[in-house]
N, C-alpha and C. Protein backbone atom coordinates (compact mmCIF):
# COMPACT_ATOMS: atom_id res chain seq x y z
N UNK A 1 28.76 31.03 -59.43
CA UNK A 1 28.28 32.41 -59.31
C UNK A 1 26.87 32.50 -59.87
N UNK A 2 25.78 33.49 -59.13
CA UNK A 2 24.88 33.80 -59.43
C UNK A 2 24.69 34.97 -60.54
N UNK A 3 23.23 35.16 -60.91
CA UNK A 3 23.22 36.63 -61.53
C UNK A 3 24.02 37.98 -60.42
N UNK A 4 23.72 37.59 -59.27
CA UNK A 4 23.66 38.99 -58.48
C UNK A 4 25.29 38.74 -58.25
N UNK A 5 26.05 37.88 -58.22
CA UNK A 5 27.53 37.98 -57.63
C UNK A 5 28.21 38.62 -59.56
N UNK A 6 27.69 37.97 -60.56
CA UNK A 6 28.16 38.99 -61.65
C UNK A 6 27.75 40.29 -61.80
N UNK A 7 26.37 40.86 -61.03
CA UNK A 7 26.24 41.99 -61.22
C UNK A 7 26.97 42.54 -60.70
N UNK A 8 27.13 42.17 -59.03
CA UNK A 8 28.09 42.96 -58.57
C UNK A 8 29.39 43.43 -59.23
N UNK A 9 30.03 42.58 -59.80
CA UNK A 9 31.43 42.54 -60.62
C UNK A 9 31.16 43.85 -61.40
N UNK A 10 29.97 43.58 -62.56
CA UNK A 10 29.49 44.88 -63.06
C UNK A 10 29.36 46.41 -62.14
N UNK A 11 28.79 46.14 -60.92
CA UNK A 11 28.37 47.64 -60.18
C UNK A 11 30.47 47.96 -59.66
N UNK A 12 31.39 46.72 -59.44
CA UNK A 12 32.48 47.52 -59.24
C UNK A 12 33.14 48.39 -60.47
N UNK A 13 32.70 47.52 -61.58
CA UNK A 13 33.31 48.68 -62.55
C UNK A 13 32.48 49.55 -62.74
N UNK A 14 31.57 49.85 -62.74
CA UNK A 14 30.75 51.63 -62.61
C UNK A 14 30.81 52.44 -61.97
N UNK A 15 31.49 51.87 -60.35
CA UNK A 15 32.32 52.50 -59.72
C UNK A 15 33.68 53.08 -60.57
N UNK A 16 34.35 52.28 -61.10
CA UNK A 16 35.71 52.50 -61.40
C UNK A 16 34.97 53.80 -62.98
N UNK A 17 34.19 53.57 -63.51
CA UNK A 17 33.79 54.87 -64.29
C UNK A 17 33.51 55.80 -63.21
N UNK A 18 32.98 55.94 -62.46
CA UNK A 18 32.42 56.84 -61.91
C UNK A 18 34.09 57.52 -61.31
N UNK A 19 34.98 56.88 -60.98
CA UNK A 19 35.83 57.78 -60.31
C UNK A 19 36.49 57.93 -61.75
N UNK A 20 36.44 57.98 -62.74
CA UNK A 20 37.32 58.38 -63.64
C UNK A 20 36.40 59.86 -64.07
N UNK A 21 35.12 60.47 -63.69
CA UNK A 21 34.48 60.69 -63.90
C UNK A 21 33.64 60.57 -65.15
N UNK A 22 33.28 59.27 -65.46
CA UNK A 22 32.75 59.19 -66.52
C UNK A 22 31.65 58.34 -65.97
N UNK A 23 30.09 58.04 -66.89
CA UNK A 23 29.01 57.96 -66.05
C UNK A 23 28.96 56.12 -65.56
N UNK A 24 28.38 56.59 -63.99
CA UNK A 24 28.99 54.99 -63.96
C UNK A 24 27.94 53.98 -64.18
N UNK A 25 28.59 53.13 -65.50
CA UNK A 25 27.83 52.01 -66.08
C UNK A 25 28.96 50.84 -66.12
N UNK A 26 28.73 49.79 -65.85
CA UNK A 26 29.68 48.59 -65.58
C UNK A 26 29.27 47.47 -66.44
N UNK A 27 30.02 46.28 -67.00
CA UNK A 27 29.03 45.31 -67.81
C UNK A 27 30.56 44.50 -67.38
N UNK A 28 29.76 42.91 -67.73
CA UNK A 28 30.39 41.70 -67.97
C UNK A 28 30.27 40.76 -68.47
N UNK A 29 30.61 40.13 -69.16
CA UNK A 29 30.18 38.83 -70.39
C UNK A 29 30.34 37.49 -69.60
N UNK A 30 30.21 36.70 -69.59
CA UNK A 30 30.33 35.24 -68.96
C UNK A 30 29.68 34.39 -69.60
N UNK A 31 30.52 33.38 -69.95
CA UNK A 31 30.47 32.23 -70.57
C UNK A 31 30.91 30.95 -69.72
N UNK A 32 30.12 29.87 -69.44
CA UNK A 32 30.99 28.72 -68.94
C UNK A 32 31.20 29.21 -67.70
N UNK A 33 30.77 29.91 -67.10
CA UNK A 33 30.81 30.06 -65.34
C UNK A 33 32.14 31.11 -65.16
N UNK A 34 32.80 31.59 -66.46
CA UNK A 34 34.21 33.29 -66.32
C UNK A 34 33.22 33.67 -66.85
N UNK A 35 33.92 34.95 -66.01
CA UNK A 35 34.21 36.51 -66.93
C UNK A 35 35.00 36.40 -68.00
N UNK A 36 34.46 36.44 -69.56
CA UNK A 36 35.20 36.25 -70.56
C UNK A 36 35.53 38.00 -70.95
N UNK A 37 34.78 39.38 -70.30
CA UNK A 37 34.89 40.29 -70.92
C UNK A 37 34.23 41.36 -69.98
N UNK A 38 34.79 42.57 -69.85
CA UNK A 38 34.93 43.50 -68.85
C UNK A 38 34.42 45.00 -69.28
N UNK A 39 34.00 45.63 -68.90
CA UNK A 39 33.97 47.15 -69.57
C UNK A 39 33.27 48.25 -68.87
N UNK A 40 33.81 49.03 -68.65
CA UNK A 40 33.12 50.01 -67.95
C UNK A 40 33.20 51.40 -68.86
N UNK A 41 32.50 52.47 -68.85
CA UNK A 41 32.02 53.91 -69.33
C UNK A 41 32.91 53.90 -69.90
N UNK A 42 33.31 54.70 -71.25
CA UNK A 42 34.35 55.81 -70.98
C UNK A 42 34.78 56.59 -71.93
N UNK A 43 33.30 57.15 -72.81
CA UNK A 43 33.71 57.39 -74.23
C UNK A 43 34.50 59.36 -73.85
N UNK A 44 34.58 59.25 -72.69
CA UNK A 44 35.44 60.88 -72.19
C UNK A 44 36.94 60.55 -72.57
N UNK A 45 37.33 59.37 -71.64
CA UNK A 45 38.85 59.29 -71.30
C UNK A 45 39.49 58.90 -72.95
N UNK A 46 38.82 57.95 -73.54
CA UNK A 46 38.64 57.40 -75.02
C UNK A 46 38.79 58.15 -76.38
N UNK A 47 38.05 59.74 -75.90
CA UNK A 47 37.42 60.17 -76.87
C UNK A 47 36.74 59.54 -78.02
N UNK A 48 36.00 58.75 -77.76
CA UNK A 48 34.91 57.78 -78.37
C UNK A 48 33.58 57.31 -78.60
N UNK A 49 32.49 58.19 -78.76
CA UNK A 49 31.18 57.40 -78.50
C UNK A 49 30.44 56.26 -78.07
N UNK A 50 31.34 55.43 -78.62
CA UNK A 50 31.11 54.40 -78.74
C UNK A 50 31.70 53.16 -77.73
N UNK A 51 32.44 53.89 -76.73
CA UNK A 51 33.08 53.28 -75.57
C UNK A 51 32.15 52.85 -74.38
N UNK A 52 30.94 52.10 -74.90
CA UNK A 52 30.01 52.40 -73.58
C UNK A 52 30.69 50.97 -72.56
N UNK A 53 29.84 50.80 -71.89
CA UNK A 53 30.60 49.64 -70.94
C UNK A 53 30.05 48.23 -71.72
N UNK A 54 29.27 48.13 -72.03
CA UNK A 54 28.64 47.00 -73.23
C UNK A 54 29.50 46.94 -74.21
N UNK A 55 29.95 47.62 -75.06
CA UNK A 55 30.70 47.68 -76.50
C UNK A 55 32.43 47.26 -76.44
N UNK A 56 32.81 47.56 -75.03
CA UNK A 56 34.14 47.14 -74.75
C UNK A 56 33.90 45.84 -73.85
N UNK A 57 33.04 45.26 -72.90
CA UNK A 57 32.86 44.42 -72.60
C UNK A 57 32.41 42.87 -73.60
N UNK A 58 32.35 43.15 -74.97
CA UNK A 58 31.90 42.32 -75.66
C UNK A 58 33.06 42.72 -76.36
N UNK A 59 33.59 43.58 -76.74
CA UNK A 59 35.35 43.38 -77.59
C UNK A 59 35.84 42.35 -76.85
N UNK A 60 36.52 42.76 -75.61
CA UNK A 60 36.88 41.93 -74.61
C UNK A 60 36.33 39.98 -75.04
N UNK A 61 35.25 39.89 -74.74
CA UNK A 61 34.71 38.86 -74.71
C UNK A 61 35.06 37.81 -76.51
N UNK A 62 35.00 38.80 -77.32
CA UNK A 62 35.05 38.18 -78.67
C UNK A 62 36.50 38.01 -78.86
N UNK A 63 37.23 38.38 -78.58
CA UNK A 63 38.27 38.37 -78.35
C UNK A 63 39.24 37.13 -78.38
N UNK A 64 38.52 37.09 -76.56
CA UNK A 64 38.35 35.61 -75.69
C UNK A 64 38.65 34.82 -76.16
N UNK A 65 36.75 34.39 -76.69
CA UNK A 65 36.34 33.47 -77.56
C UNK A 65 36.73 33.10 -78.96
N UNK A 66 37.87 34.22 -79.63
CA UNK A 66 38.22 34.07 -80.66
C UNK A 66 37.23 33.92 -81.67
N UNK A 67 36.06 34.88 -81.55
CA UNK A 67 34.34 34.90 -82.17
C UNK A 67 33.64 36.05 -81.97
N UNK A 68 33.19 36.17 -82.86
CA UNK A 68 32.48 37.32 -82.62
C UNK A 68 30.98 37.66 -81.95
N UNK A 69 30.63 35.54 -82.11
CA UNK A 69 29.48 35.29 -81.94
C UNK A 69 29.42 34.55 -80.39
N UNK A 70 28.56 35.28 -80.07
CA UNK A 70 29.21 34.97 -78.60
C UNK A 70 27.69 33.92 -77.80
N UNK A 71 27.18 33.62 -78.74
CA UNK A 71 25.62 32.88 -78.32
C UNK A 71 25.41 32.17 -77.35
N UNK A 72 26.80 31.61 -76.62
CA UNK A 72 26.25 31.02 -75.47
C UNK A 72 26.36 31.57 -73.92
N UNK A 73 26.67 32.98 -74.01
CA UNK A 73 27.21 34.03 -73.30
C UNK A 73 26.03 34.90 -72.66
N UNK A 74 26.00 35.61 -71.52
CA UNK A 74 25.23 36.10 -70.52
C UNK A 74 26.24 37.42 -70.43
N UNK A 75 25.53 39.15 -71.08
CA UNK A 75 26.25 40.12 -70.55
C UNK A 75 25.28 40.67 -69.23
N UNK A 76 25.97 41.01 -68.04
CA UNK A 76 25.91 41.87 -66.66
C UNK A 76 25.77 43.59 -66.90
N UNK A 77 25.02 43.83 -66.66
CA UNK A 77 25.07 45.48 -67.22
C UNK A 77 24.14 46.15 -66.21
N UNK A 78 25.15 46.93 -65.74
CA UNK A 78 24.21 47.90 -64.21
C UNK A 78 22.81 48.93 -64.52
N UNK A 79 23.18 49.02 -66.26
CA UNK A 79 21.95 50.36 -67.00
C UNK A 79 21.56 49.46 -67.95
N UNK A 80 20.29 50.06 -68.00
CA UNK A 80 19.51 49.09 -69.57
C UNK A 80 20.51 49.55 -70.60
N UNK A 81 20.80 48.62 -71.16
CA UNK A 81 21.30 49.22 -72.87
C UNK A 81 20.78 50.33 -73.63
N UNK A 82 21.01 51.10 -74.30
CA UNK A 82 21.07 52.13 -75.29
C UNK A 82 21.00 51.46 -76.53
N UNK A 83 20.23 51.65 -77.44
CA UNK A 83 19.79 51.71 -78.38
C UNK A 83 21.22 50.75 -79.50
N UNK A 84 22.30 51.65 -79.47
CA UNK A 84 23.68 51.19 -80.12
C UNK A 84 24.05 49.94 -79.46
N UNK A 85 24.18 49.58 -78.01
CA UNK A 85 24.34 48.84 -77.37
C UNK A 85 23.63 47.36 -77.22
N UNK A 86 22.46 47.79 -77.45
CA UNK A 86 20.82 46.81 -77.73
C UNK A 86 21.45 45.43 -79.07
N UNK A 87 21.95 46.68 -79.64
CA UNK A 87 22.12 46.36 -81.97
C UNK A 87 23.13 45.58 -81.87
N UNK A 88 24.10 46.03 -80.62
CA UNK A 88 25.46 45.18 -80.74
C UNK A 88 25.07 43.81 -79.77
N UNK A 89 24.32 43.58 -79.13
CA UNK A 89 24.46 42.71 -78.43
C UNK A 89 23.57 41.23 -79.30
N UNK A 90 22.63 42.12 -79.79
CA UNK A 90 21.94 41.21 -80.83
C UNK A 90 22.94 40.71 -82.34
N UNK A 91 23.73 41.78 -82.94
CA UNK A 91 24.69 41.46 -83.41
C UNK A 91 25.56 39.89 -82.79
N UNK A 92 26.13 40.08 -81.79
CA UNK A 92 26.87 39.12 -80.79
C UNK A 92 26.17 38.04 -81.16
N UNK A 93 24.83 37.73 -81.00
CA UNK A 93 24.27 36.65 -81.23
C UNK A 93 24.12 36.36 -79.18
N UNK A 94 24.57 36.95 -78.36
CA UNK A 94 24.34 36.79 -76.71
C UNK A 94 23.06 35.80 -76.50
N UNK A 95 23.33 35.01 -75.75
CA UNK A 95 22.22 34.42 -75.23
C UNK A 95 21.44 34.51 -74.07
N UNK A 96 21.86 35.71 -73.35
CA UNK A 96 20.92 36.59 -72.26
C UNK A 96 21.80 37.76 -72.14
N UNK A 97 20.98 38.74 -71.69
CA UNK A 97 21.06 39.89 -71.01
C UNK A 97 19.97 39.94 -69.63
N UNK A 98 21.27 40.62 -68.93
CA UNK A 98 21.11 40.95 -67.42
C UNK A 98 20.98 42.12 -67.15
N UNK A 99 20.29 43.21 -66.67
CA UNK A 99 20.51 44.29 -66.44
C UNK A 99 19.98 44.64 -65.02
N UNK A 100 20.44 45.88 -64.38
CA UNK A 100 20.01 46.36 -62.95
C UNK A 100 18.84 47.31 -63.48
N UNK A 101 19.48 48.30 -63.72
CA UNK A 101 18.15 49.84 -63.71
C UNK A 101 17.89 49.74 -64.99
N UNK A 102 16.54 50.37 -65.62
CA UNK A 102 16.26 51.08 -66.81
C UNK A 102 16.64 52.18 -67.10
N UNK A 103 16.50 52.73 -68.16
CA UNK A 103 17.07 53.89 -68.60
C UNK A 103 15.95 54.61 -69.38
N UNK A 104 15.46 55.27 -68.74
CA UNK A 104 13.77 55.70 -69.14
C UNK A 104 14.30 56.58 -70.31
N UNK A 105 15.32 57.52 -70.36
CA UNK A 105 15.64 58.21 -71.05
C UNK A 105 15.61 57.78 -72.51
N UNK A 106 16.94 56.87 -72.59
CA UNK A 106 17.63 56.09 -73.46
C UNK A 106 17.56 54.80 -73.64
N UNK A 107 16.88 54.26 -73.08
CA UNK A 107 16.76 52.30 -73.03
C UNK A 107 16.44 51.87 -74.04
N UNK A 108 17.16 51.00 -74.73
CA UNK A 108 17.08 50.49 -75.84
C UNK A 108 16.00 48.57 -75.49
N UNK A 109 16.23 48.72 -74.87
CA UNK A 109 15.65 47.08 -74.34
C UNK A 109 14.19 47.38 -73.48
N UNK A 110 13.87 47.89 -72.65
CA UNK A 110 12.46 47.79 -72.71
C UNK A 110 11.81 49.62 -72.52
N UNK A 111 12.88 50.45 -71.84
CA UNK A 111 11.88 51.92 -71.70
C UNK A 111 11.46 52.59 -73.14
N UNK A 112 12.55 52.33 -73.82
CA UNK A 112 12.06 53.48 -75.06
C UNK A 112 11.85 52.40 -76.29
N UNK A 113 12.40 51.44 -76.99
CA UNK A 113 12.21 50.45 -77.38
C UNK A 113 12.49 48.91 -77.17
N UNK A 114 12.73 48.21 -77.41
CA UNK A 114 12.35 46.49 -77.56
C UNK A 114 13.76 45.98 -78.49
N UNK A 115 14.36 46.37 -78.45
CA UNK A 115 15.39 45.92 -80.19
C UNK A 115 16.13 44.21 -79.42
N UNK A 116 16.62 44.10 -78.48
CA UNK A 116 17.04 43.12 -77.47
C UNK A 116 16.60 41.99 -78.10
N UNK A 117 14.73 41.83 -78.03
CA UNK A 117 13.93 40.80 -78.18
C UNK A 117 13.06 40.88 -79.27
N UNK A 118 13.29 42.02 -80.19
CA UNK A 118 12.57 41.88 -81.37
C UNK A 118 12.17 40.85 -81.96
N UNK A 119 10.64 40.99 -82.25
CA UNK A 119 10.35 39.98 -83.17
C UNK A 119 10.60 40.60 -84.83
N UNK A 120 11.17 41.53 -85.09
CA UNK A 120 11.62 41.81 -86.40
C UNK A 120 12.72 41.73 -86.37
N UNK A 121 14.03 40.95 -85.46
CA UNK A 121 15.00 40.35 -86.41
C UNK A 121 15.66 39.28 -85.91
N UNK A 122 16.88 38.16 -87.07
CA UNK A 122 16.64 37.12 -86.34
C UNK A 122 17.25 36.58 -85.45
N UNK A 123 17.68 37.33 -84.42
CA UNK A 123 18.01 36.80 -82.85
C UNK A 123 17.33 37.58 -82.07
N UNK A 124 17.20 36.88 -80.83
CA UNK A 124 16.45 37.52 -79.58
C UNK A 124 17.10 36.78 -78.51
N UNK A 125 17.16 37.95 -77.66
CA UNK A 125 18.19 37.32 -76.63
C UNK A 125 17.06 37.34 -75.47
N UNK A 126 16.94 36.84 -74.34
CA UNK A 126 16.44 36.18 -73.37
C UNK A 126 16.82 37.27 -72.15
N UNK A 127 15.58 38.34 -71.91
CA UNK A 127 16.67 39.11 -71.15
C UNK A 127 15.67 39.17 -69.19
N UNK A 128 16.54 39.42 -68.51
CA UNK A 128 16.51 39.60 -67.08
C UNK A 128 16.67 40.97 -66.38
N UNK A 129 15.81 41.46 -65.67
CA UNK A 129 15.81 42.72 -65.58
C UNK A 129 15.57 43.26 -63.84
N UNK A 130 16.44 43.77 -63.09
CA UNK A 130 15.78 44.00 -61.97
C UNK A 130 16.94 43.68 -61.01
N UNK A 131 17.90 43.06 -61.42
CA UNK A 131 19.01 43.22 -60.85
C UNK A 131 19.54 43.66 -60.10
N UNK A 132 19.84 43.16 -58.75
CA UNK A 132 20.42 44.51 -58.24
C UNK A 132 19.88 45.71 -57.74
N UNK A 133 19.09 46.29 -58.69
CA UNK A 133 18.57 47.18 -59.27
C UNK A 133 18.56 48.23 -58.50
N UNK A 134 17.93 48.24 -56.92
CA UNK A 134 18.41 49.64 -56.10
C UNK A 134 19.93 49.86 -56.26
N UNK A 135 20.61 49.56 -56.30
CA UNK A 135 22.19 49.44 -55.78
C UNK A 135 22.95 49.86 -57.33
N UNK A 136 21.63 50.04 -58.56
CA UNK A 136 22.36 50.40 -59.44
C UNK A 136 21.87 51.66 -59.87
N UNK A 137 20.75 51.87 -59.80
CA UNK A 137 20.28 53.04 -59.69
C UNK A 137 20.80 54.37 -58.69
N UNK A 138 20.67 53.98 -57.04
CA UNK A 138 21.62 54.44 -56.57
C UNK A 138 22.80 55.22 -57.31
N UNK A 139 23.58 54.08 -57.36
CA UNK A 139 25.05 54.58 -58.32
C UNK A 139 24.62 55.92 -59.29
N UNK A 140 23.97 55.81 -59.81
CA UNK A 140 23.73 56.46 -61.22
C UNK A 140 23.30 57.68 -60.69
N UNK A 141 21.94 57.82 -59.63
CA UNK A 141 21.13 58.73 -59.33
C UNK A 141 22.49 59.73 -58.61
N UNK A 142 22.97 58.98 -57.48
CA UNK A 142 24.45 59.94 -56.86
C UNK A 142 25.16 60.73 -57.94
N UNK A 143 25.91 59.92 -58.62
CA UNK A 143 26.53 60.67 -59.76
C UNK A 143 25.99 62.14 -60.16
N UNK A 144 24.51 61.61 -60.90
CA UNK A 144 24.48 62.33 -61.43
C UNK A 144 23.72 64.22 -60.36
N UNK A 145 23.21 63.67 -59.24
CA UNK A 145 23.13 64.74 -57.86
C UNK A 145 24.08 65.45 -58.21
N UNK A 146 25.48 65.16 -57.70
CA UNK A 146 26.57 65.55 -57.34
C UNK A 146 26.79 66.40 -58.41
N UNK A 147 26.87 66.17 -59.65
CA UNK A 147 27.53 66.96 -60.68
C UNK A 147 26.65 68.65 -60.52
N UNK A 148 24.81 68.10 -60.21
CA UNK A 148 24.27 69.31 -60.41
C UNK A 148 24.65 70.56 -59.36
């Protein structure tokens, strides 16, 4: 599998947020050529903040791995990370990030800050950006039409 056949995996679960109505963001961890870890939106259904599709996709994954440190691992993520999301992945110790769209709003990795690849702390993950990227935006931009 390529980047774009895991993104996809990612854009079906943002689908599967999106029909739960929660906003659709999809992620996937892979290690060793699996999916070690899965997660899509859902701090509504959850009642949780902290349920983003990154934060349960790396539970998932540590899990797995029986580690928390997941360094030789690649997460799939249809939205740039968020700021919380950014902290945890660098936490992880991840050894790339993948993403489709930015998140001009909220992007923790390159629109609003850098935390991903900081040179102020000591991991930096290796990240890929562009993904997909109409096909995830899309997703997001519909959603959020529709609601208005």
């Amino acid at each position: 599998m390529d980047d774009a056949d895991y993104m996809r995996e990612a854009l079906r679960l943002a689908r599967e947020a999106e029909r739960a109505g929660e906003v659709p963001v999809g992620a996937v961890v892979a290690a060793g050529g699996d999916i070690i870890g899965r997660g899509c939106n859902s701090p509504i259904a959850r009642s949780d903040p902290t349920a983003h599709a990154e934060i349960l996709a790396l539970r998932e994954a540590a899990q797995a791995a029986g580690n928390y440190r997941l360094k030789d691992a690649v997460i799939y993520v249809t939205l740039e990370p968020c700021v919380m999301c950014a902290g945890a992945l660098v936490a992880a110790r991840l050894g790339r990030l993948v993403f489709g769209a930015r998140d001009l709003r909220f992007g923790g990795v390159r629109s609003k800050f850098r935390i991903a690849d900081s040179d102020l702390l000591s991991h930096r993950l290796e990240i890929t950006e562009g993904v997909l990227a109409p096909e995830c935006l899309e997703l997001l931009q519909r959603f959020f039409r529709e609601r208005r």
